[in-house]
N, C-alpha and C. Protein backbone atom coordinates (compact mmCIF):
# COMPACT_ATOMS: atom_id res chain seq x y z
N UNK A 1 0.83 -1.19 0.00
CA UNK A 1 0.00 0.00 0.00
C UNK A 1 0.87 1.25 0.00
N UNK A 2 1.79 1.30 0.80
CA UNK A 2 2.75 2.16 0.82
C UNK A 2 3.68 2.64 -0.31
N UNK A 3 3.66 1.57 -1.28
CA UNK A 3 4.59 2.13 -2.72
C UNK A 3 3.35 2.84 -3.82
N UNK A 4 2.04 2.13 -3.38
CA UNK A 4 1.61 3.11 -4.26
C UNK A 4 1.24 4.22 -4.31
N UNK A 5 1.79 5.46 -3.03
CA UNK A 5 1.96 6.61 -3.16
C UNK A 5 2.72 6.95 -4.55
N UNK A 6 4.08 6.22 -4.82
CA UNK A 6 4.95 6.65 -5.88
C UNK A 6 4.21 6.22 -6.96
N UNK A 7 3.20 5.52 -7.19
CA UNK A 7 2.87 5.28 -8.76
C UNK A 7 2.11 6.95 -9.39
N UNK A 8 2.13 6.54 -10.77
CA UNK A 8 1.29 7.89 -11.04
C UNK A 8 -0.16 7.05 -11.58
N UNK A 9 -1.20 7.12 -11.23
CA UNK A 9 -2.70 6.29 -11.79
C UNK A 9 -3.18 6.42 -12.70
N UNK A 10 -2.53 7.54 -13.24
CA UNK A 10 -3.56 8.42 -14.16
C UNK A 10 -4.64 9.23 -14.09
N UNK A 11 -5.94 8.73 -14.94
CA UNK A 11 -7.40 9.60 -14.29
C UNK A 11 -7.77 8.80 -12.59
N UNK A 12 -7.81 7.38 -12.76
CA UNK A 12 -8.49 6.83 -12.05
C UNK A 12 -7.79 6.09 -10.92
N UNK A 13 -7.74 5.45 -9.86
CA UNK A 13 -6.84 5.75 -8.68
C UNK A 13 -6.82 3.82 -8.73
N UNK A 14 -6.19 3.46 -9.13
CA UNK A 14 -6.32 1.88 -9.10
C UNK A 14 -5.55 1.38 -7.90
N UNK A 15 -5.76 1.43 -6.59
CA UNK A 15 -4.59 0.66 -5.63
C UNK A 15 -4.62 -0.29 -5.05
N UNK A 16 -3.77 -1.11 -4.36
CA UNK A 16 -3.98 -1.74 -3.26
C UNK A 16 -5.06 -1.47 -2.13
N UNK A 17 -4.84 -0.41 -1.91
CA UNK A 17 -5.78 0.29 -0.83
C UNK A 17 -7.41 -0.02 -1.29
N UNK A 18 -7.60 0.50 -2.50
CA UNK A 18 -9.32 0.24 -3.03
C UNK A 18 -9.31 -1.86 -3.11
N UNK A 19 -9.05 -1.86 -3.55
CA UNK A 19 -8.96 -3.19 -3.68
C UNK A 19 -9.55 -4.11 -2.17
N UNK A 20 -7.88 -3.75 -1.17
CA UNK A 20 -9.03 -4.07 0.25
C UNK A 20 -9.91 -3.69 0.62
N UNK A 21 -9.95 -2.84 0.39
CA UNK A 21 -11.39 -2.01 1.10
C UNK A 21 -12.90 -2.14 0.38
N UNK A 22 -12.77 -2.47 -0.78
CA UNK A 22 -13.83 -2.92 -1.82
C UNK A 22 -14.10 -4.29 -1.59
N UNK A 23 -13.01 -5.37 -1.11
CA UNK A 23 -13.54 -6.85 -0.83
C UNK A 23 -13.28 -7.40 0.72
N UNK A 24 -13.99 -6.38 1.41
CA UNK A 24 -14.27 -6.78 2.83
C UNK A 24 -15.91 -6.82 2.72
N UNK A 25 -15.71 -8.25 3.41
CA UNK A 25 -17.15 -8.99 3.70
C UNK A 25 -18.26 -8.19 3.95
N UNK A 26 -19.38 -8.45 4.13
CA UNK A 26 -20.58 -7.36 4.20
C UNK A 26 -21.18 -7.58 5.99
N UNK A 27 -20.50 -8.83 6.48
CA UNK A 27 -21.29 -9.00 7.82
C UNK A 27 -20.19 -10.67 8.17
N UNK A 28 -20.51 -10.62 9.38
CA UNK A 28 -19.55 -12.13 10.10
C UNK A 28 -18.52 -11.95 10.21
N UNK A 29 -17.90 -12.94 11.08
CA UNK A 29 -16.60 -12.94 11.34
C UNK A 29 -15.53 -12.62 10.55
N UNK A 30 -15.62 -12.93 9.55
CA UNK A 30 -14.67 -12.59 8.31
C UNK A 30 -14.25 -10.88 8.02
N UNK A 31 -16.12 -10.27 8.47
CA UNK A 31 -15.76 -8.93 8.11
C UNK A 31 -15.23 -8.16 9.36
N UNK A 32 -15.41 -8.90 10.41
CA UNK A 32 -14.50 -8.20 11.66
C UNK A 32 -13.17 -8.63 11.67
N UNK A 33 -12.36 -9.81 11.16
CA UNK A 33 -11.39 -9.91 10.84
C UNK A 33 -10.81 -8.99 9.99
N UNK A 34 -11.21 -8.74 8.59
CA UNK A 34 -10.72 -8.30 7.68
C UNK A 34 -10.87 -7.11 8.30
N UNK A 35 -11.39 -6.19 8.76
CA UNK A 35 -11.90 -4.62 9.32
C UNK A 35 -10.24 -4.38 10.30
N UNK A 36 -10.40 -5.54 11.10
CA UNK A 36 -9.14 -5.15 12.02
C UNK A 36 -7.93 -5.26 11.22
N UNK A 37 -7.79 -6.53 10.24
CA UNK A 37 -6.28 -6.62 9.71
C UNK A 37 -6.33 -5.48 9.08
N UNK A 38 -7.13 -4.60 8.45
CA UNK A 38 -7.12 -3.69 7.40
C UNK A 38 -6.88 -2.25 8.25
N UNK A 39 -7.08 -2.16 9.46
CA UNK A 39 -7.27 -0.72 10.20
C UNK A 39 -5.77 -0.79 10.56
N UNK A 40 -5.01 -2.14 11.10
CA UNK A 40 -3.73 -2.22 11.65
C UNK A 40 -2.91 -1.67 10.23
N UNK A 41 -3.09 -2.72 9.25
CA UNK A 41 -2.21 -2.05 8.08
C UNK A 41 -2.66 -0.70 8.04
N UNK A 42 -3.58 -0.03 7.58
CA UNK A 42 -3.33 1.32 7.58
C UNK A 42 -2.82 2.20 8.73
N UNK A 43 -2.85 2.01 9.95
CA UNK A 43 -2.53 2.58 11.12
C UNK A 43 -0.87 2.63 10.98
N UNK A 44 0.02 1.13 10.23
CA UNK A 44 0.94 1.08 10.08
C UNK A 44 1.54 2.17 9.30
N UNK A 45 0.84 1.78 7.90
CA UNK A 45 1.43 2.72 6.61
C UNK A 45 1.39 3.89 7.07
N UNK A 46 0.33 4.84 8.06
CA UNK A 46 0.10 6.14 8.48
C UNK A 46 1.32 6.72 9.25
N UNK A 47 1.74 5.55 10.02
CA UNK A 47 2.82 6.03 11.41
C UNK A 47 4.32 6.08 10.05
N UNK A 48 4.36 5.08 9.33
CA UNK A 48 5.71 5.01 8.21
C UNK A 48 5.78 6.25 7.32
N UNK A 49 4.74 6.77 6.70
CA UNK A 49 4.71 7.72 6.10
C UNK A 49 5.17 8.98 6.92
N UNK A 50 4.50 9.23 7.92
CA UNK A 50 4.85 10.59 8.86
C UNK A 50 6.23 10.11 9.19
N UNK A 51 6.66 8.98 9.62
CA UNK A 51 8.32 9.16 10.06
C UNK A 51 9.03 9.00 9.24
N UNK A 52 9.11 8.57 8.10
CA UNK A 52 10.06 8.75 7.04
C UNK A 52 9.60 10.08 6.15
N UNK A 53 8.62 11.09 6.27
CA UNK A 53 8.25 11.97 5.92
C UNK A 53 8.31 11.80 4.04
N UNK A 54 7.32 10.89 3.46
CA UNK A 54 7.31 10.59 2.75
C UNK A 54 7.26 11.84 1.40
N UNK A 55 6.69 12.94 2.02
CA UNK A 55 6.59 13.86 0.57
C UNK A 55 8.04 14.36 0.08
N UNK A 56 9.06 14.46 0.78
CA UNK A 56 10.44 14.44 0.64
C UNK A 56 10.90 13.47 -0.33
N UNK A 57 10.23 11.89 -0.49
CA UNK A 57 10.84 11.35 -1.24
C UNK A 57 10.84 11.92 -2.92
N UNK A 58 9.86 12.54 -3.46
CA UNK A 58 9.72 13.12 -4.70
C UNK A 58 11.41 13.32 -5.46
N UNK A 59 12.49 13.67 -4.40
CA UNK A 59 13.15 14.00 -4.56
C UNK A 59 14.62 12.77 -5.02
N UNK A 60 13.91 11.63 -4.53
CA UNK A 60 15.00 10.58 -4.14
C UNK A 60 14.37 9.45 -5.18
N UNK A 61 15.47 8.78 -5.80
CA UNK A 61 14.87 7.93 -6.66
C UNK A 61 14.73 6.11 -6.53
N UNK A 62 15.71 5.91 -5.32
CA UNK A 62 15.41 4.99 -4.60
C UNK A 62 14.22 4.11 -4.51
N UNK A 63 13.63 4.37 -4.00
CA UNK A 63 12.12 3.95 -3.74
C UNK A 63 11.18 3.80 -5.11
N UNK A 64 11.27 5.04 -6.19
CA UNK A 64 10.41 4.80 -7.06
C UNK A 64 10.88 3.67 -7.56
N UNK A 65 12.20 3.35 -7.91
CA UNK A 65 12.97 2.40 -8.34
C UNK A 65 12.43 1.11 -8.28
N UNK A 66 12.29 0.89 -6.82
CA UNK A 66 12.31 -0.26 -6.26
C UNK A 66 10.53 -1.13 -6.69
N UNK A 67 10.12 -0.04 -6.86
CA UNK A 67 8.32 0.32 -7.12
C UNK A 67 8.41 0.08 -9.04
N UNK A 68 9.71 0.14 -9.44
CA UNK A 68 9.16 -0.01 -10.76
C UNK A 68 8.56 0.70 -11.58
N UNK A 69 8.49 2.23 -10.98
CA UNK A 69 8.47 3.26 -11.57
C UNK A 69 9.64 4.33 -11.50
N UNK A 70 8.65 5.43 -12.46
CA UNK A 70 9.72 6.19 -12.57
C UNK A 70 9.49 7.48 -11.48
N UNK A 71 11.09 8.36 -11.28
CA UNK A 71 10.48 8.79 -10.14
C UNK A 71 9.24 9.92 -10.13
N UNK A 72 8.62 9.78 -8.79
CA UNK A 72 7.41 10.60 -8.65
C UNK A 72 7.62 11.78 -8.77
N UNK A 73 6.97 12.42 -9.23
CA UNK A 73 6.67 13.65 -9.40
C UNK A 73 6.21 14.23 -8.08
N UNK A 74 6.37 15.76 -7.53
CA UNK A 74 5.95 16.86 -6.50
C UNK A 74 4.41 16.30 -6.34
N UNK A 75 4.19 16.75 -7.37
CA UNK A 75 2.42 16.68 -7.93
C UNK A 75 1.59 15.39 -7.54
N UNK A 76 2.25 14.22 -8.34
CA UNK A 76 1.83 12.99 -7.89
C UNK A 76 1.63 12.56 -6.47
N UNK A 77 3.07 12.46 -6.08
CA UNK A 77 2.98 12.30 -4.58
C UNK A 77 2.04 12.83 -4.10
N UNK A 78 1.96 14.22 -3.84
CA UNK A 78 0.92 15.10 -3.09
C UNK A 78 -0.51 14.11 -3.55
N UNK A 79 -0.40 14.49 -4.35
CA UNK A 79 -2.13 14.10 -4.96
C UNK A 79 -2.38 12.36 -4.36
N UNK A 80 -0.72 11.48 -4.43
CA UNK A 80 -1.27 9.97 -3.96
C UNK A 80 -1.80 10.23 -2.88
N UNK A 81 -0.76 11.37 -1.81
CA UNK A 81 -0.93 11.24 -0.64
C UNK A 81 -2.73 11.78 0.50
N UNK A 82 -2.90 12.83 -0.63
CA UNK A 82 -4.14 13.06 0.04
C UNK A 82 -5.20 11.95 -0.16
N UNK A 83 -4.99 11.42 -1.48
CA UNK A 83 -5.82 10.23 -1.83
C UNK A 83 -5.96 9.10 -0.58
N UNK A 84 -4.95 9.10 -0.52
CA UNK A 84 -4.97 7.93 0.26
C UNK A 84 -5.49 8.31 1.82
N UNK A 85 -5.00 9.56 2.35
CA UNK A 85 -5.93 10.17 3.44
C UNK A 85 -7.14 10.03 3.40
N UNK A 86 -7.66 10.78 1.83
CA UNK A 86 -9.54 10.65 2.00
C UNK A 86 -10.26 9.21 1.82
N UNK A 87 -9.05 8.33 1.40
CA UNK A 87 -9.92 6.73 1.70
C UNK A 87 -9.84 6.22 3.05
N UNK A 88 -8.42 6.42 4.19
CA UNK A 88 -8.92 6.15 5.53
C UNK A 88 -10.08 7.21 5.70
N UNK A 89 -9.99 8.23 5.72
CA UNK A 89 -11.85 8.95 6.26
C UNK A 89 -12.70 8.24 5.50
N UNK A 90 -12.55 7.77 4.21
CA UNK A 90 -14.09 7.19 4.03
C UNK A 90 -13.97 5.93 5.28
N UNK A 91 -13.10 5.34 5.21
CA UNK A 91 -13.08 3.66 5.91
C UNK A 91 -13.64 3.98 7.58
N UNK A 92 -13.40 5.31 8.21
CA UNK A 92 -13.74 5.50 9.68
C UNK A 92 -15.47 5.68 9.07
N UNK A 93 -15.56 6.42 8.19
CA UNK A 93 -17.23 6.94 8.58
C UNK A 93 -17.64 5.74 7.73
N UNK A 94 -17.61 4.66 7.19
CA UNK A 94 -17.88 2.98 6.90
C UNK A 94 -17.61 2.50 7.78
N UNK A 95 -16.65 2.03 8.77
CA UNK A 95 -17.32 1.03 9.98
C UNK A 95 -15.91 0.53 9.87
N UNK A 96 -14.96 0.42 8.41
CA UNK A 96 -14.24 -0.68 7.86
C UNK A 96 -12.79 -0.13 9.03
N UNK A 97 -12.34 0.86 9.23
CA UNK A 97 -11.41 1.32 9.98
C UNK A 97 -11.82 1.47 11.40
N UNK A 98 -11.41 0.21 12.21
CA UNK A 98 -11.64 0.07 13.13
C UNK A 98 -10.80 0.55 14.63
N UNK A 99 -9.50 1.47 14.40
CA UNK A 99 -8.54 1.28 15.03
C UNK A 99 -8.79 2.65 15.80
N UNK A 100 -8.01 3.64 16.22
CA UNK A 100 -8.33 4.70 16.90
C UNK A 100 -8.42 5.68 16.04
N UNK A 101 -9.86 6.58 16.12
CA UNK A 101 -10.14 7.46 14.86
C UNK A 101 -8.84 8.94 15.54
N UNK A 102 -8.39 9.13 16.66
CA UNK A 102 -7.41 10.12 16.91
C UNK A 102 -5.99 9.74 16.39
N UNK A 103 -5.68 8.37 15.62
CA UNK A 103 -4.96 8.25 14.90
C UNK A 103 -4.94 8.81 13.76
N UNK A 104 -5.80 8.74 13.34
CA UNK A 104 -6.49 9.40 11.94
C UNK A 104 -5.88 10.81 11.97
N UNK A 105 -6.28 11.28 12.84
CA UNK A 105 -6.81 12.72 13.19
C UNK A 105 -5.22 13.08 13.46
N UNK A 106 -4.57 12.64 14.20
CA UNK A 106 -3.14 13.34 14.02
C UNK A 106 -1.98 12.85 12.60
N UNK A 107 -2.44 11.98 12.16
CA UNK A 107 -1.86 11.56 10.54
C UNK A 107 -2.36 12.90 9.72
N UNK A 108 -3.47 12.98 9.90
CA UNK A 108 -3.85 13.99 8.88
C UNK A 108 -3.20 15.72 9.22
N UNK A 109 -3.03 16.07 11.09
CA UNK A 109 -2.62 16.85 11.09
C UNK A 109 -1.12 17.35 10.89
N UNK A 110 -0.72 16.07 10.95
CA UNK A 110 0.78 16.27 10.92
C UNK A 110 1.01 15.99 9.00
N UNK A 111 0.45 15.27 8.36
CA UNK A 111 0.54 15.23 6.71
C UNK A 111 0.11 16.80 6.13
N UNK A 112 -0.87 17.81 6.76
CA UNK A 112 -1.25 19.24 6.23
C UNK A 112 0.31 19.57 6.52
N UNK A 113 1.09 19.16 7.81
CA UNK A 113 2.18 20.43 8.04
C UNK A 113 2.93 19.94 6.78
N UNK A 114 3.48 18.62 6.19
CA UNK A 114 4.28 18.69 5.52
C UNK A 114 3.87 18.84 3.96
N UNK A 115 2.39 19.28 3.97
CA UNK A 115 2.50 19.58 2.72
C UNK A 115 2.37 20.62 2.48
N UNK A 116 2.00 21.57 3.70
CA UNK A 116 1.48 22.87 3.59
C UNK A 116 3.38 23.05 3.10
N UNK A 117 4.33 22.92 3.58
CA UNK A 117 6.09 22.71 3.53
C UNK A 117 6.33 22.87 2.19
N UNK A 118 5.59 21.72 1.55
CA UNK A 118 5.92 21.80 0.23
C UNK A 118 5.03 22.86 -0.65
N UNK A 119 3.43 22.48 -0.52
CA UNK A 119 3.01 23.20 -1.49
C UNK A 119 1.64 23.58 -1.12
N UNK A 120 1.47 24.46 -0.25
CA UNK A 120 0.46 25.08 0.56
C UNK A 120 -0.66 25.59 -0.36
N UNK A 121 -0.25 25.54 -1.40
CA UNK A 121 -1.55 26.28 -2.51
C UNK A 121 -2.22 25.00 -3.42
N UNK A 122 -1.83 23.75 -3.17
CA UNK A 122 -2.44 22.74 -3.82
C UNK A 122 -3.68 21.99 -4.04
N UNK A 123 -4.11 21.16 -4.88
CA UNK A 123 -5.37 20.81 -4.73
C UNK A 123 -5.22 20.02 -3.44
N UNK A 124 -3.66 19.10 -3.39
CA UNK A 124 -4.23 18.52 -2.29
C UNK A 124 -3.97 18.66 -0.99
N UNK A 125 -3.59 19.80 -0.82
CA UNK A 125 -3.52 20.50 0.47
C UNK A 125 -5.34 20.57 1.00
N UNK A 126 -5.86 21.23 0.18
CA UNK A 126 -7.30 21.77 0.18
C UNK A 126 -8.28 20.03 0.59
N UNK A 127 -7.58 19.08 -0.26
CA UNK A 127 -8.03 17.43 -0.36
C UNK A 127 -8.04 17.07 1.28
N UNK A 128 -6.96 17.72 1.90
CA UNK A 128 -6.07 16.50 3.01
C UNK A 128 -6.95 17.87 4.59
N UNK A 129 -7.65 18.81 3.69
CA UNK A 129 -8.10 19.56 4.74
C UNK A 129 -9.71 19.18 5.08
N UNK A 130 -10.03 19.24 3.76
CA UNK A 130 -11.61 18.52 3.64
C UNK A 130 -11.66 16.82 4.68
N UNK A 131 -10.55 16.13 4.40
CA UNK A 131 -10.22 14.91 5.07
C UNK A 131 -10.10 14.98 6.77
N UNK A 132 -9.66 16.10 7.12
CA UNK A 132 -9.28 16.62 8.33
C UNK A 132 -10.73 16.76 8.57
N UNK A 133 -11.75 18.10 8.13
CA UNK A 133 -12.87 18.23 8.34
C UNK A 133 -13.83 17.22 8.51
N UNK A 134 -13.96 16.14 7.65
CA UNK A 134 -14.62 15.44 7.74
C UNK A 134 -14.23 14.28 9.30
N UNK A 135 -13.36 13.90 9.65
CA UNK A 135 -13.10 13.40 10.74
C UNK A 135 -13.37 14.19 11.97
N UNK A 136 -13.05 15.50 11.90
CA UNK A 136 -13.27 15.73 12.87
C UNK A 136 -15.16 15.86 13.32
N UNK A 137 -15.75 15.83 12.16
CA UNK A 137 -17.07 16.03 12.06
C UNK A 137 -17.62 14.57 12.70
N UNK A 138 -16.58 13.41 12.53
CA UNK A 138 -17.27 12.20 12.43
C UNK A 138 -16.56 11.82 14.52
N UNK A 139 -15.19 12.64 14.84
CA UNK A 139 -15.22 12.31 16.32
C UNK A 139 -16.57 13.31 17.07
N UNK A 140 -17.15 14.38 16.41
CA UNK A 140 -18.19 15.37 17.23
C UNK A 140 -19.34 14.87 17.10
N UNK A 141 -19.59 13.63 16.20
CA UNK A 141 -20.49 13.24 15.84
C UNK A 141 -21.32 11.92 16.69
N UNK A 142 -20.07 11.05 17.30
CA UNK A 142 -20.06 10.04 18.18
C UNK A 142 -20.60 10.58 19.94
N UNK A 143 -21.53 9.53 20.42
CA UNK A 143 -21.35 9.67 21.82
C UNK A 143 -19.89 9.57 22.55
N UNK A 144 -20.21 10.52 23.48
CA UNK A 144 -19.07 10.12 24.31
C UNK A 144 -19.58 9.65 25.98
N UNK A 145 -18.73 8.76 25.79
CA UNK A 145 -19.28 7.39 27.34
C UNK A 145 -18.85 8.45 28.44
N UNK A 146 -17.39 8.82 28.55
CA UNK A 146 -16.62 9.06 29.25
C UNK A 146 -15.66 10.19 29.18
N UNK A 147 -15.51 11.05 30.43
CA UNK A 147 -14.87 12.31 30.63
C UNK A 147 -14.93 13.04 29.53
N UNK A 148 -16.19 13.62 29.16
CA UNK A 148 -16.66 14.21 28.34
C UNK A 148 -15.26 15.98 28.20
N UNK A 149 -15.05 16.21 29.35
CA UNK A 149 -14.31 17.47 29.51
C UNK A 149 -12.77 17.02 28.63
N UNK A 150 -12.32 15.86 29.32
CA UNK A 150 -11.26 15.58 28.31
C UNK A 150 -11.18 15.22 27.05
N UNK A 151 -12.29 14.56 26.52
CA UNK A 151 -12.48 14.43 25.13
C UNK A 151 -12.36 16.15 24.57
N UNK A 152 -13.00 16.84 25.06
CA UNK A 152 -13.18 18.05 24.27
C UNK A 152 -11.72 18.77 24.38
N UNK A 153 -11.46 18.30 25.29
CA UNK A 153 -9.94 19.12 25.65
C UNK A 153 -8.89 18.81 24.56
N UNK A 154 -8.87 17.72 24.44
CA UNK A 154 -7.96 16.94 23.21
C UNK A 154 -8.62 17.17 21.80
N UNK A 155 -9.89 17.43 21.67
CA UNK A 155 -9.95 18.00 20.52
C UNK A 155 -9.81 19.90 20.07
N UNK A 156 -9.63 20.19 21.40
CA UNK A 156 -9.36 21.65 21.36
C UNK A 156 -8.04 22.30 20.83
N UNK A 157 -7.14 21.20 21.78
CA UNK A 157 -5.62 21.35 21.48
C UNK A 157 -5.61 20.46 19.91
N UNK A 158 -5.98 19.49 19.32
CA UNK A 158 -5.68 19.42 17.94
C UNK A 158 -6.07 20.80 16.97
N UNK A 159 -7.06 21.38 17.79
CA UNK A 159 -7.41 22.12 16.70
C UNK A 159 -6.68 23.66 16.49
N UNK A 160 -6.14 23.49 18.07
CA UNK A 160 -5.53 24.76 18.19
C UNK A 160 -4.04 24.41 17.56
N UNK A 161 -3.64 22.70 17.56
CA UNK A 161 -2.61 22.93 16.65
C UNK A 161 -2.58 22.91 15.26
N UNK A 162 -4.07 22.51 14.46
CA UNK A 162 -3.79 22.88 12.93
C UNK A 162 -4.28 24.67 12.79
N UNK A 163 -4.59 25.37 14.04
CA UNK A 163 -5.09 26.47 13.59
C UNK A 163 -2.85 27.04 13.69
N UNK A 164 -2.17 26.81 14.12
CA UNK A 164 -1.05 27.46 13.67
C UNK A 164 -0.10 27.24 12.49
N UNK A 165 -0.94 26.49 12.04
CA UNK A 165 -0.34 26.16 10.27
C UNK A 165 -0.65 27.07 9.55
């Protein structure tokens, strides 16, 4: 899932990523299996991307290499990368991403800083903000069981840290 940030798709977004997420079961055990193996891999690819600060690679040809392409483009990257943001938000508000939605929520805030870095005027800057919005719409949206004051608190301070970007 992770190399196909470097591919370029063309019009239409063909990945690994759609692929799982299109053939998880509709109900039963299978689809709570597949829901969790699928939330861990993405939870993975999310934490790899932010620490190897993947939009940097555009630059390095290594990796496209290894991927069998040629290297990525500024553009591409950006554009894989929000892509692939707005399919974990679809997978939290589907059921299919089962893992901690404040994972989500700081992948996405910490992916705006490094793209705002690169290219703050982009479509998919604007992509990876709508993605942001929509999660946060979908944690305000949930009951909360417990310490209602700290839930809000932690969403105060996320917000007060994408408001200094």
């Amino acid at each position: 899932m992770y190399e196909d940030i470097y591919r370029s798709h063309g019009a239409k977004p063909d990945s690994l990523l759609d692929a799982l997420i299109e053939n998880i079961p509709e109900y039963g055990y299978s689809r709570r299996f597949c829901t969790f193996v699928l939330s861990e891999n993405l939870s993975l690819c999310m934490e790899y991307m932010i620490a190897t600060d993947v939009l940097l690679e555009s630059e390095k040809t290594s990796t496209a290499a290894t991927c069998g392409t040629s290297t990525a483009t500024s553009a591409v990257l950006l554009a894989n990368f929000a892509y692939f943001a707005s399919r974990i938000v679809d997978c939290v508000w589907s059921g299919t991403y089962v893992g901690e939605t404040s994972r989500v929520l700081n992948f996405l805030l910490k992916g705006l800083a490094l793209t705002r870095r690169n290219d703050p005027k982009s479509v998919s800057y604007d992509s990876l903000m709508q993605s942001l919005d929509r999660t946060i719409l979908f944690l305000l949206s949930r009951p909360i069981d417990n310490a209602t004051e700290t839930f809000f608190a932690t969403i105060a301070s996320k917000l007060q840290y994408k408001c200094r970007f």
